[in-house]
Protein backbone atom coordinates (compact mmCIF):
# COMPACT_ATOMS: atom_id res chain seq x y z
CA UNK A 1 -20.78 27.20 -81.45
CA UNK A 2 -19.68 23.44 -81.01
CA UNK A 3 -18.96 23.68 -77.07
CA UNK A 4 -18.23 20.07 -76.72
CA UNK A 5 -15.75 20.32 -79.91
CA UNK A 6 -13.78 23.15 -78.20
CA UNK A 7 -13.65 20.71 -75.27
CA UNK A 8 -12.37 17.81 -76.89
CA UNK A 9 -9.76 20.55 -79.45
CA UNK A 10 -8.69 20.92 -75.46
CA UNK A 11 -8.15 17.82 -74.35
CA UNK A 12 -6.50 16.99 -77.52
CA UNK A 13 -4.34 20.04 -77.43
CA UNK A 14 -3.12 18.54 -73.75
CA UNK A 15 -2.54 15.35 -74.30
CA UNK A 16 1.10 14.44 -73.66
CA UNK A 17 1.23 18.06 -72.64
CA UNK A 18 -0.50 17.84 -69.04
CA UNK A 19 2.52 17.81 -66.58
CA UNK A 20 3.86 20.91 -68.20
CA UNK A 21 0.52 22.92 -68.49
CA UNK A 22 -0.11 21.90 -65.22
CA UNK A 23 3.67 22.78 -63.57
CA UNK A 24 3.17 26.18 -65.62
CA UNK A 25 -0.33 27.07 -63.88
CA UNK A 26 0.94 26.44 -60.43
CA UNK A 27 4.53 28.44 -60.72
CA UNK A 28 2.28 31.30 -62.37
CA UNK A 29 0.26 31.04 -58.86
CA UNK A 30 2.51 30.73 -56.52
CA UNK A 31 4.44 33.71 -57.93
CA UNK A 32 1.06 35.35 -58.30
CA UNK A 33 0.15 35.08 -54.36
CA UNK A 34 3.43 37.06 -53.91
CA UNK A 35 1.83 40.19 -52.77
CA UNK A 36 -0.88 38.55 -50.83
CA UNK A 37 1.61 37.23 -48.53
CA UNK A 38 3.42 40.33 -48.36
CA UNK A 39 0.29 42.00 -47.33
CA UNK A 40 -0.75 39.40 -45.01
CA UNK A 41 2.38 38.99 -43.48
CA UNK A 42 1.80 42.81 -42.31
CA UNK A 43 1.48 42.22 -38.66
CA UNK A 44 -1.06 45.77 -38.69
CA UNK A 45 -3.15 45.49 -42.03
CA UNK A 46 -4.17 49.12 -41.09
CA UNK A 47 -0.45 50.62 -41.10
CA UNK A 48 0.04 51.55 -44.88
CA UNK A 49 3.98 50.64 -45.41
CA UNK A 50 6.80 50.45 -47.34
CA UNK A 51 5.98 46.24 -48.08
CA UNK A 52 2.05 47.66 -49.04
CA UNK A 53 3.82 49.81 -51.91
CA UNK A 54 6.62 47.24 -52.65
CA UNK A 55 3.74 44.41 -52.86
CA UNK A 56 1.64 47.08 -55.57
CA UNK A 57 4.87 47.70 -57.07
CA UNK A 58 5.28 43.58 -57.71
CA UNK A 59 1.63 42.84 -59.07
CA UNK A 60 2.25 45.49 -61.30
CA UNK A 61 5.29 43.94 -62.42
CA UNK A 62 3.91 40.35 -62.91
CA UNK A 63 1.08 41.72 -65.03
CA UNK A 64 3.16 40.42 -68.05
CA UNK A 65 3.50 37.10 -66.57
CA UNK A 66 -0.70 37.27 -66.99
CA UNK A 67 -0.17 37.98 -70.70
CA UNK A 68 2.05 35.10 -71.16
CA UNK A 69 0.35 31.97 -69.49
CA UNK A 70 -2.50 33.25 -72.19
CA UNK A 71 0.15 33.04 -74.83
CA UNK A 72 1.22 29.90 -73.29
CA UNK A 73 -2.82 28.52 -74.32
CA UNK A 74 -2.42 29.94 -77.29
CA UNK A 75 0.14 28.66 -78.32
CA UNK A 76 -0.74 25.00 -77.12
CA UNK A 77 -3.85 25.19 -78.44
CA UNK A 78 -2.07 25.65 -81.95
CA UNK A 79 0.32 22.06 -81.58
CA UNK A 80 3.06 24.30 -80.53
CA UNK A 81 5.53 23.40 -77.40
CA UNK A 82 5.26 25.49 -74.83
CA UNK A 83 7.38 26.23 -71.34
CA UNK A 84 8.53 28.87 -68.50
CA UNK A 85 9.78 31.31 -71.66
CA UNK A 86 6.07 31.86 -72.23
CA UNK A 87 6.00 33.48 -68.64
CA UNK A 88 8.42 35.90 -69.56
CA UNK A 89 7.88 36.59 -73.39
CA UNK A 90 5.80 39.30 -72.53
CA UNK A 91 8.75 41.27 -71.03
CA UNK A 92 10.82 40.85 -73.57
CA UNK A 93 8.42 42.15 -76.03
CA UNK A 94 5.60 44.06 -74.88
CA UNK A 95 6.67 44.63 -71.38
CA UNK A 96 5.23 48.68 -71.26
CA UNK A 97 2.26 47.49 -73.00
CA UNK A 98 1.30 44.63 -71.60
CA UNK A 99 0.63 46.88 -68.15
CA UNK A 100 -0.90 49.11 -69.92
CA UNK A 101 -3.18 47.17 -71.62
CA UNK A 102 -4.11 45.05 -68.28
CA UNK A 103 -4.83 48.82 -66.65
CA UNK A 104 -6.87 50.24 -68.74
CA UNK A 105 -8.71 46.63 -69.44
CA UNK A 106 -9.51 47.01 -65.65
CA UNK A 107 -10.50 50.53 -65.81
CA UNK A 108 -12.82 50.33 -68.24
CA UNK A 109 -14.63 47.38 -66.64
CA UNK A 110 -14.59 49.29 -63.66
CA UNK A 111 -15.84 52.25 -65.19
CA UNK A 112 -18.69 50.66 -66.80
CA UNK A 113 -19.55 48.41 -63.34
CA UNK A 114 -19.99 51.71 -61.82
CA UNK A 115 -23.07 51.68 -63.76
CA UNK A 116 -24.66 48.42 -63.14
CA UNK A 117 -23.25 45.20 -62.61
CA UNK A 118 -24.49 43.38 -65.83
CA UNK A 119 -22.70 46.67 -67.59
CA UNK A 120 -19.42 45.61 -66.24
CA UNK A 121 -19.80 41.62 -66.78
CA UNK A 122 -21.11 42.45 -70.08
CA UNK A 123 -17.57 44.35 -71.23
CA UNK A 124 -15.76 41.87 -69.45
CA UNK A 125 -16.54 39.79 -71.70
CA UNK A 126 -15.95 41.73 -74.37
CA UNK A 127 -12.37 42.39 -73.54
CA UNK A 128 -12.12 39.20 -72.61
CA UNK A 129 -10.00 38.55 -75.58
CA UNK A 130 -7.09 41.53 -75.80
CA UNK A 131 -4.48 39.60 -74.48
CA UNK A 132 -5.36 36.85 -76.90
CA UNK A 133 -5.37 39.36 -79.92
CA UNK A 134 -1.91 40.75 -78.59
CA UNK A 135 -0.06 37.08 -79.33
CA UNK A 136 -1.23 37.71 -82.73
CA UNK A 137 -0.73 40.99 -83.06
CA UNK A 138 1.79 42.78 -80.56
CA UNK A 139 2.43 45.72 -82.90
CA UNK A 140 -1.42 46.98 -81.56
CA UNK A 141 -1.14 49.97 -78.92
CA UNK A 142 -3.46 49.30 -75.65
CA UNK A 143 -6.64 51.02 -76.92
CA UNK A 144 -6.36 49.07 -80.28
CA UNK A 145 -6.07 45.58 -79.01
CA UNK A 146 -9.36 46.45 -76.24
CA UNK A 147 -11.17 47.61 -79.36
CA UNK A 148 -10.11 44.57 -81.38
CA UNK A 149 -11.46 42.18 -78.71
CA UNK A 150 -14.78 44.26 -78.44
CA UNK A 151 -15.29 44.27 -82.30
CA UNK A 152 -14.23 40.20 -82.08
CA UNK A 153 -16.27 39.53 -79.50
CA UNK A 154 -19.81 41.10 -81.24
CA UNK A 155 -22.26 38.62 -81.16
CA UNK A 156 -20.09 35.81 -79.41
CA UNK A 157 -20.46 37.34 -75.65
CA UNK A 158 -23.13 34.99 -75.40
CA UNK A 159 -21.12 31.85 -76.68
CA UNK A 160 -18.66 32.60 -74.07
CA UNK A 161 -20.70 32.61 -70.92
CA UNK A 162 -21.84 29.32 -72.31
CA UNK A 163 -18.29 27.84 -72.81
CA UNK A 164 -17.59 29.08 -69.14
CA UNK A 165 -20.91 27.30 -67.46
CA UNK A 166 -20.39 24.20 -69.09
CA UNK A 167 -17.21 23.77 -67.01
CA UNK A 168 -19.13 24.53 -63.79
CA UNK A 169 -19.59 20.26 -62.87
CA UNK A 170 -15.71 20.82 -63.39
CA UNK A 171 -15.15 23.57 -60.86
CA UNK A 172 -17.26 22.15 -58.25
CA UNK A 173 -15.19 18.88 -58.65
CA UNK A 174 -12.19 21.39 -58.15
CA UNK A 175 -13.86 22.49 -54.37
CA UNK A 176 -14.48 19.10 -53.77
CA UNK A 177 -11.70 18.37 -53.58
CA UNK A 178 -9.89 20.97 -52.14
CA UNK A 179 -8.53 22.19 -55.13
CA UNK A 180 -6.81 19.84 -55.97
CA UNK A 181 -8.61 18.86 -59.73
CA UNK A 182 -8.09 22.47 -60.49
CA UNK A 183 -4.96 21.65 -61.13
CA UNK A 184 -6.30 19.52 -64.23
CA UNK A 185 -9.68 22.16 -64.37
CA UNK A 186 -8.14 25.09 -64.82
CA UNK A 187 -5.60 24.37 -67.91
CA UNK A 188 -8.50 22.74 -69.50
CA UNK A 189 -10.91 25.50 -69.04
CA UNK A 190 -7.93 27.59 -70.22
CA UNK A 191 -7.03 25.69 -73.76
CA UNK A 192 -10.69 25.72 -74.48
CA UNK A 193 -11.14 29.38 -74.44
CA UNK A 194 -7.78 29.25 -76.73
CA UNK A 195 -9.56 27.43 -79.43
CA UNK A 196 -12.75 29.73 -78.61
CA UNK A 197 -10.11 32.39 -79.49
CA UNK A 198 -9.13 30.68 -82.57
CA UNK A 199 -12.67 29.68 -83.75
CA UNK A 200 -13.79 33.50 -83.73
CA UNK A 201 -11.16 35.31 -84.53
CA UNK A 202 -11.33 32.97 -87.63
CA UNK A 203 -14.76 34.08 -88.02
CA UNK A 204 -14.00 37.78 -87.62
CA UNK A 205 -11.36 37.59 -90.48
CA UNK A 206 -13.37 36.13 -92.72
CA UNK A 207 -16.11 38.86 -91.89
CA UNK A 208 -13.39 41.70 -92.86
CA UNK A 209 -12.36 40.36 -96.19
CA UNK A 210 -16.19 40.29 -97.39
């Protein structure tokens, strides 16, 4: 695995493209950090009430939302245009699903960090790539597209962690500055993993028609 080629696919991939990845990535947050201010702005974080259930009720809601800024990467990392009707493609067509999918993702890693920790990092990354697999193929049910992303991800858990800690200089530039660089960080980290998608699940095609 070329890390410094999915890197520059990235940069590539955002060029003329940065003020939009980057106004996507902080709408997604801000909407995001919805139910942490609901549940912050409850004066007695010990009273379990009504805005506790209506702030579950929300994340559950903008699990889509999750699904699409992936698409969005996806997408961008393929030369396409993208915009805000990537944040809500997901409701439009897989909105059931796409819950689903994000539930059981977390249950299972759960499940499996009940074990051990390295257990539960080590299917993390293996599911790392359902909601990628789901912009491809949306006509999978939940348990398919998890399974998908575990068979993908065989033998390229490894190449991932990689891919992740070569961005660390990045990330620390992010806390350095208050956060501020993650603004440019975070859709580059993101586009990368794209083409990391694109690069195996090229590799896992070919594997299936031998």
């Amino acid at each position: 695995m070329n890390y410094s080629q999915l890197r520059e696919k990235a940069r590539a991939s955002l060029k003329g493209s940065w003020l939009t990845a980057i106004t996507l990535f902080v709408v997604s947050t801000l909407v995001f950090s919805l139910p942490d201010y609901l549940i912050n702005f409850n004066t007695n974080p010990d009273d379990f009430t009504v805005r506790d259930v209506i702030s579950l009720l929300i994340s559950l809601l903008l699990l889509p939302m999750t699904i699409g800024l992936i698409w969005a990467w996806v997408d961008l990392s393929r030369g396409k245009r993208i915009g805000f009707n990537h944040l809500i493609e997901p409701y439009q067509k897989i909105f059931i699903k796409s819950i689903v999918v994000s539930l059981l993702q977390g249950l299972f890693i759960f499940l499996w960090s009940l074990l051990l920790i390295v257990p539960g990092i080590i299917k993390s990354f293996s599911y790392m790539m359902t909601f990628y697999i789901l912009r491809d193929r949306p006509e999978l049910s939940p348990l398919q597209a998890i399974t998908e992303s575990r068979k993908m991800m065989d033998g390229h858990k490894g190449e991932a962690f990689v891919l992740g800690l070569s961005f660390i200089g990045w990330l620390l530039l992010g806390l350095v500055t208050v956060g501020i660089a993650l603004l440019w960080v975070v859709p580059y980290i993101s586009v990368a993993f794209a083409h990391f998608y694109n690069t195996i699940r090229a590799d896992y095609e070919e594997k299936q028609t031998i």
